[in-house]
C-alpha atoms as a PDB file:
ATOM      1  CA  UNK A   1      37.046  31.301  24.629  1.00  0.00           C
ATOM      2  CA  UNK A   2      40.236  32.468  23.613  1.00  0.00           C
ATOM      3  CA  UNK A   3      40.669  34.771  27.204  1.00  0.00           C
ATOM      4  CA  UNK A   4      40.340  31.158  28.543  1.00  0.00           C
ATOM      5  CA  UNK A   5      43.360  29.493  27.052  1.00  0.00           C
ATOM      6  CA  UNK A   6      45.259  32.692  27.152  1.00  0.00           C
ATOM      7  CA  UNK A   7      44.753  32.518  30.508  1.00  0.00           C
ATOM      8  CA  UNK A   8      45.339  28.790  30.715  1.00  0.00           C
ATOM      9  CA  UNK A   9      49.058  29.067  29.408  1.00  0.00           C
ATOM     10  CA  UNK A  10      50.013  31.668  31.519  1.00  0.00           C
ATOM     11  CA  UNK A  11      48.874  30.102  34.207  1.00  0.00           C
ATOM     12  CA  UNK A  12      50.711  26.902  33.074  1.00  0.00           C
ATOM     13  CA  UNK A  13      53.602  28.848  32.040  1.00  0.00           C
ATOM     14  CA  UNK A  14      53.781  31.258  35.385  1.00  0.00           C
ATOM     15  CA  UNK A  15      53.936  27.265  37.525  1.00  0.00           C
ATOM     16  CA  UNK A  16      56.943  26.505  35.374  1.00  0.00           C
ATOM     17  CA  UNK A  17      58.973  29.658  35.928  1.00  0.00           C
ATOM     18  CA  UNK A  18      58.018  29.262  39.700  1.00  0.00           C
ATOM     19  CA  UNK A  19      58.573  25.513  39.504  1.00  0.00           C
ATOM     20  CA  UNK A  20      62.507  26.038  37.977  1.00  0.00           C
ATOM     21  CA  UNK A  21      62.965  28.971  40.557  1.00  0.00           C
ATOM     22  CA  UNK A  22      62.139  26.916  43.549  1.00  0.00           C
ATOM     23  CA  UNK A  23      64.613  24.079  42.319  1.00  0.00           C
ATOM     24  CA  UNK A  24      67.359  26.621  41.861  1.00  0.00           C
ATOM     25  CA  UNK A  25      67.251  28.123  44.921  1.00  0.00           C
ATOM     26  CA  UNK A  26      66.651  25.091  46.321  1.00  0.00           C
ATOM     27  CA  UNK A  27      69.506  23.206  44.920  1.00  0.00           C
ATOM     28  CA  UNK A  28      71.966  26.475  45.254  1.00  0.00           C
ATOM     29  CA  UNK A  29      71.506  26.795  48.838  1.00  0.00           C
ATOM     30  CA  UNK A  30      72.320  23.086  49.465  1.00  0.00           C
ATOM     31  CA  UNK A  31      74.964  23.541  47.757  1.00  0.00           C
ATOM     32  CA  UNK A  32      76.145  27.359  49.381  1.00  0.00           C
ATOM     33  CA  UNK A  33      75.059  26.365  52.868  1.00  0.00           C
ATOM     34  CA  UNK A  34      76.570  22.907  53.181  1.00  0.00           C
ATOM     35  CA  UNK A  35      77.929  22.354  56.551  1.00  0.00           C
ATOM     36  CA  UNK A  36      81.790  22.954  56.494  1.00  0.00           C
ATOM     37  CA  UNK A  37      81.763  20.025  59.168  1.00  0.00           C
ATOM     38  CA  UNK A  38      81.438  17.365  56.287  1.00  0.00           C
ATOM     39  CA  UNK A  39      85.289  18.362  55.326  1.00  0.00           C
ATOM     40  CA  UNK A  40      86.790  18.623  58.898  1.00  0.00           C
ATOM     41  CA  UNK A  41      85.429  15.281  60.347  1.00  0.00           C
ATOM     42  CA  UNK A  42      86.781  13.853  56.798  1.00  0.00           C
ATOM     43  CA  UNK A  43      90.228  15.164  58.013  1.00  0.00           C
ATOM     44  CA  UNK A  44      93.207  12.272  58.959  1.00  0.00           C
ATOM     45  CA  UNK A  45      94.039  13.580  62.247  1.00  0.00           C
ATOM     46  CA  UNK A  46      96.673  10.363  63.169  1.00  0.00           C
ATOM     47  CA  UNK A  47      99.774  10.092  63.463  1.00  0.00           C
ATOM     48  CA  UNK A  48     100.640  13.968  62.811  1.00  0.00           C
ATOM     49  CA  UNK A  49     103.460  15.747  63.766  1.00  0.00           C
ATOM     50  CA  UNK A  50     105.563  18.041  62.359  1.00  0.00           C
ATOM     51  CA  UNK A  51     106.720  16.189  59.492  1.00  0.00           C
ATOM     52  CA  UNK A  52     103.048  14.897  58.532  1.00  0.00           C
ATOM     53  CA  UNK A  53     100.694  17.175  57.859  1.00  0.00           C
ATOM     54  CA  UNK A  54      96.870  16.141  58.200  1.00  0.00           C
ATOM     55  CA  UNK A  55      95.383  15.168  54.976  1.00  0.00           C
ATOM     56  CA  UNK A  56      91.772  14.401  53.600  1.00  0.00           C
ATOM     57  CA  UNK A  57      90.119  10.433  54.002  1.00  0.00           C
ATOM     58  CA  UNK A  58      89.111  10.224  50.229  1.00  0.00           C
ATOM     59  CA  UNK A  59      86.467   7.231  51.253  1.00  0.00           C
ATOM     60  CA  UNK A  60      85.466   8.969  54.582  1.00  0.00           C
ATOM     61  CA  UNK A  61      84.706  12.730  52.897  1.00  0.00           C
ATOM     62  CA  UNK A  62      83.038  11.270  49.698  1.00  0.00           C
ATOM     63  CA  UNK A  63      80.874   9.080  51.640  1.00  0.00           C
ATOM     64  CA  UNK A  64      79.844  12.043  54.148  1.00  0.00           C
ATOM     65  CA  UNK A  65      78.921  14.529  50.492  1.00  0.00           C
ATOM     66  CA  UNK A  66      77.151  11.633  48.303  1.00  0.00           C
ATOM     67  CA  UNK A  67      74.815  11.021  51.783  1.00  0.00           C
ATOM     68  CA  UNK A  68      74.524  14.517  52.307  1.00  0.00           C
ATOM     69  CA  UNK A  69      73.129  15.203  48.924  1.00  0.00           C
ATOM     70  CA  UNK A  70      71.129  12.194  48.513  1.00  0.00           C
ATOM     71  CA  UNK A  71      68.837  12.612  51.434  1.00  0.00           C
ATOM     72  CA  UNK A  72      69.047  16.395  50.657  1.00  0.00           C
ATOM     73  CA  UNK A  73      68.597  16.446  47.001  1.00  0.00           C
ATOM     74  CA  UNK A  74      65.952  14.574  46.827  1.00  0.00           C
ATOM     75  CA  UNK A  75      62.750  17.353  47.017  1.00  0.00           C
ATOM     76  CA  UNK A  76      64.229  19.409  43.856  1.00  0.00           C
ATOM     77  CA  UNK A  77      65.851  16.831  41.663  1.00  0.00           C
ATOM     78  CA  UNK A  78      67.099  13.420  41.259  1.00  0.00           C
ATOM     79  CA  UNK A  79      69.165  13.683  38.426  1.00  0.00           C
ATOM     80  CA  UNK A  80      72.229  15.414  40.043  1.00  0.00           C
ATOM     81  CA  UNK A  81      75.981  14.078  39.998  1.00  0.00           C
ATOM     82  CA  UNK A  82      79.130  14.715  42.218  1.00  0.00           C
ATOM     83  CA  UNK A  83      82.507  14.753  41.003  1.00  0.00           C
ATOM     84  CA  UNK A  84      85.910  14.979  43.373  1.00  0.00           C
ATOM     85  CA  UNK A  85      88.851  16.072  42.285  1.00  0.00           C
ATOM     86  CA  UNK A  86      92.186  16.300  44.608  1.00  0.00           C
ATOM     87  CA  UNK A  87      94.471  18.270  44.127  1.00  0.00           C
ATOM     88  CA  UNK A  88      98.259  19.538  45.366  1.00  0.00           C
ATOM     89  CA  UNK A  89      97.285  23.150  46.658  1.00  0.00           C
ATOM     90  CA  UNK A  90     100.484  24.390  45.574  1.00  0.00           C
ATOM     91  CA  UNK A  91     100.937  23.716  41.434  1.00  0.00           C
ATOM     92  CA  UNK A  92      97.365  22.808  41.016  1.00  0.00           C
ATOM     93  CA  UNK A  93      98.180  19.617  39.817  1.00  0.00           C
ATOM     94  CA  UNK A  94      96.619  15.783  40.178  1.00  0.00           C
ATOM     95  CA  UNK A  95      96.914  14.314  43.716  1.00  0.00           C
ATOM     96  CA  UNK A  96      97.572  10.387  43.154  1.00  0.00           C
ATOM     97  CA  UNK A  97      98.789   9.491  46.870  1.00  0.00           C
ATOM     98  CA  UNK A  98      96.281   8.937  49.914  1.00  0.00           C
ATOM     99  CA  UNK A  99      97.364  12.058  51.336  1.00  0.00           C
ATOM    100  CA  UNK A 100      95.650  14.808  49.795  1.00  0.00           C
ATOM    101  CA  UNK A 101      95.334  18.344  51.436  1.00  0.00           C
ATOM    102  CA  UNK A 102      92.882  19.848  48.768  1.00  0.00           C
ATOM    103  CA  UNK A 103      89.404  18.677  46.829  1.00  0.00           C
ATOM    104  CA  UNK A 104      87.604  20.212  44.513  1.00  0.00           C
ATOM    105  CA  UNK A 105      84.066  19.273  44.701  1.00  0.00           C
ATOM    106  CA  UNK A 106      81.617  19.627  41.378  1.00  0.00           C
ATOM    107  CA  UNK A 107      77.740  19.520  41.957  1.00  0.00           C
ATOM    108  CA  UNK A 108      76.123  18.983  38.855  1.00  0.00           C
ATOM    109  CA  UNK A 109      71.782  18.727  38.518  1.00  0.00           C
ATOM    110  CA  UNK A 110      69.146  18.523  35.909  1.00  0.00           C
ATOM    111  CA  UNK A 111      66.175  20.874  36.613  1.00  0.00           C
ATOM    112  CA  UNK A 112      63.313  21.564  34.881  1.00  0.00           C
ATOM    113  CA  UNK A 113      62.688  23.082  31.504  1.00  0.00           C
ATOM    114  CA  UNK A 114      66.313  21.070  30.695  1.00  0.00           C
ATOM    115  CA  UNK A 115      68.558  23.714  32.969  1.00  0.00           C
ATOM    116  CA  UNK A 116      71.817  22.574  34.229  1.00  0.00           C
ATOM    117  CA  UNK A 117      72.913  23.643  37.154  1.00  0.00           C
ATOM    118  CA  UNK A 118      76.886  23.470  37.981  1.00  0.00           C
ATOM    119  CA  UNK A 119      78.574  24.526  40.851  1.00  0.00           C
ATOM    120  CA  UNK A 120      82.377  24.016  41.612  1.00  0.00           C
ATOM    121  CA  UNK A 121      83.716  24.290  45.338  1.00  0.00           C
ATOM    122  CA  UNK A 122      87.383  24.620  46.514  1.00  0.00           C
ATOM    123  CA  UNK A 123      88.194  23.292  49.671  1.00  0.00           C
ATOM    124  CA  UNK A 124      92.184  22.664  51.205  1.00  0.00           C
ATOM    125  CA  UNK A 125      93.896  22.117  54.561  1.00  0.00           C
ATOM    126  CA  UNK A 126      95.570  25.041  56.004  1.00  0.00           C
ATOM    127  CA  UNK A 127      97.524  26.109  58.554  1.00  0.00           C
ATOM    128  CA  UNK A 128      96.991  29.660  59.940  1.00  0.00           C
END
């Protein structure tokens, strides 16, 4: 009898390690693999020349994430939250204006067994 619930709890213990694994992986290849595309169709492309430089649409690029993640999210967790932060690429400091050439993006997510995931991802206009 006691083999049985020996065996029991590992079993039960064996689905939660695979259980927090799969959401993980999961979760950090959404987040690793996310299509770069999301940021350049968010890009201001009018009116540039060579004093305007293009800048991120605030509205347009959160929009694109926060759909992106909810229809992606939603097989490993549901508890997850998105922060943006702009930035001026330069000093590092707060971007205020509506023309901001740099975002930080924060992914964070509840998994199971109470693990918090957090990623952080860095993401500015460039010229070559």
């Amino acid at each position: 009898m006691v083999m049985v619930f020996i065996s029991l709890f590992i079993a039960v213990i064996s689905f939660n390690f695979f259980m927090m694994s799969y959401q993980i992986n999961g979760v950090n290849n959404l987040v690793l693999s996310m299509p770069i595309s999301l940021y350049e169709t968010s890009i201001n492309m009018l009116n540039i020349n060579e004093n305007k430089v293009p800048s991120f649409d605030k509205q347009a690029l959160e929009n694109r994430i926060q759909s992106y993640f909810d229809f992606s999210m939603k097989k490993y967790t549901e508890d997850y939250s998105l922060d943006f932060y702009y930035y001026n690429p330069f000093n590092h400091s707060i971007c205020l204006s509506d023309t901001c050439h740099a975002v930080e993006v924060k992914v964070e997510a509840s998994l199971i067994l109470n693990y918090h995931y957090e990623k952080t991802m860095y993401y500015q206009i460039r010229s070559n």
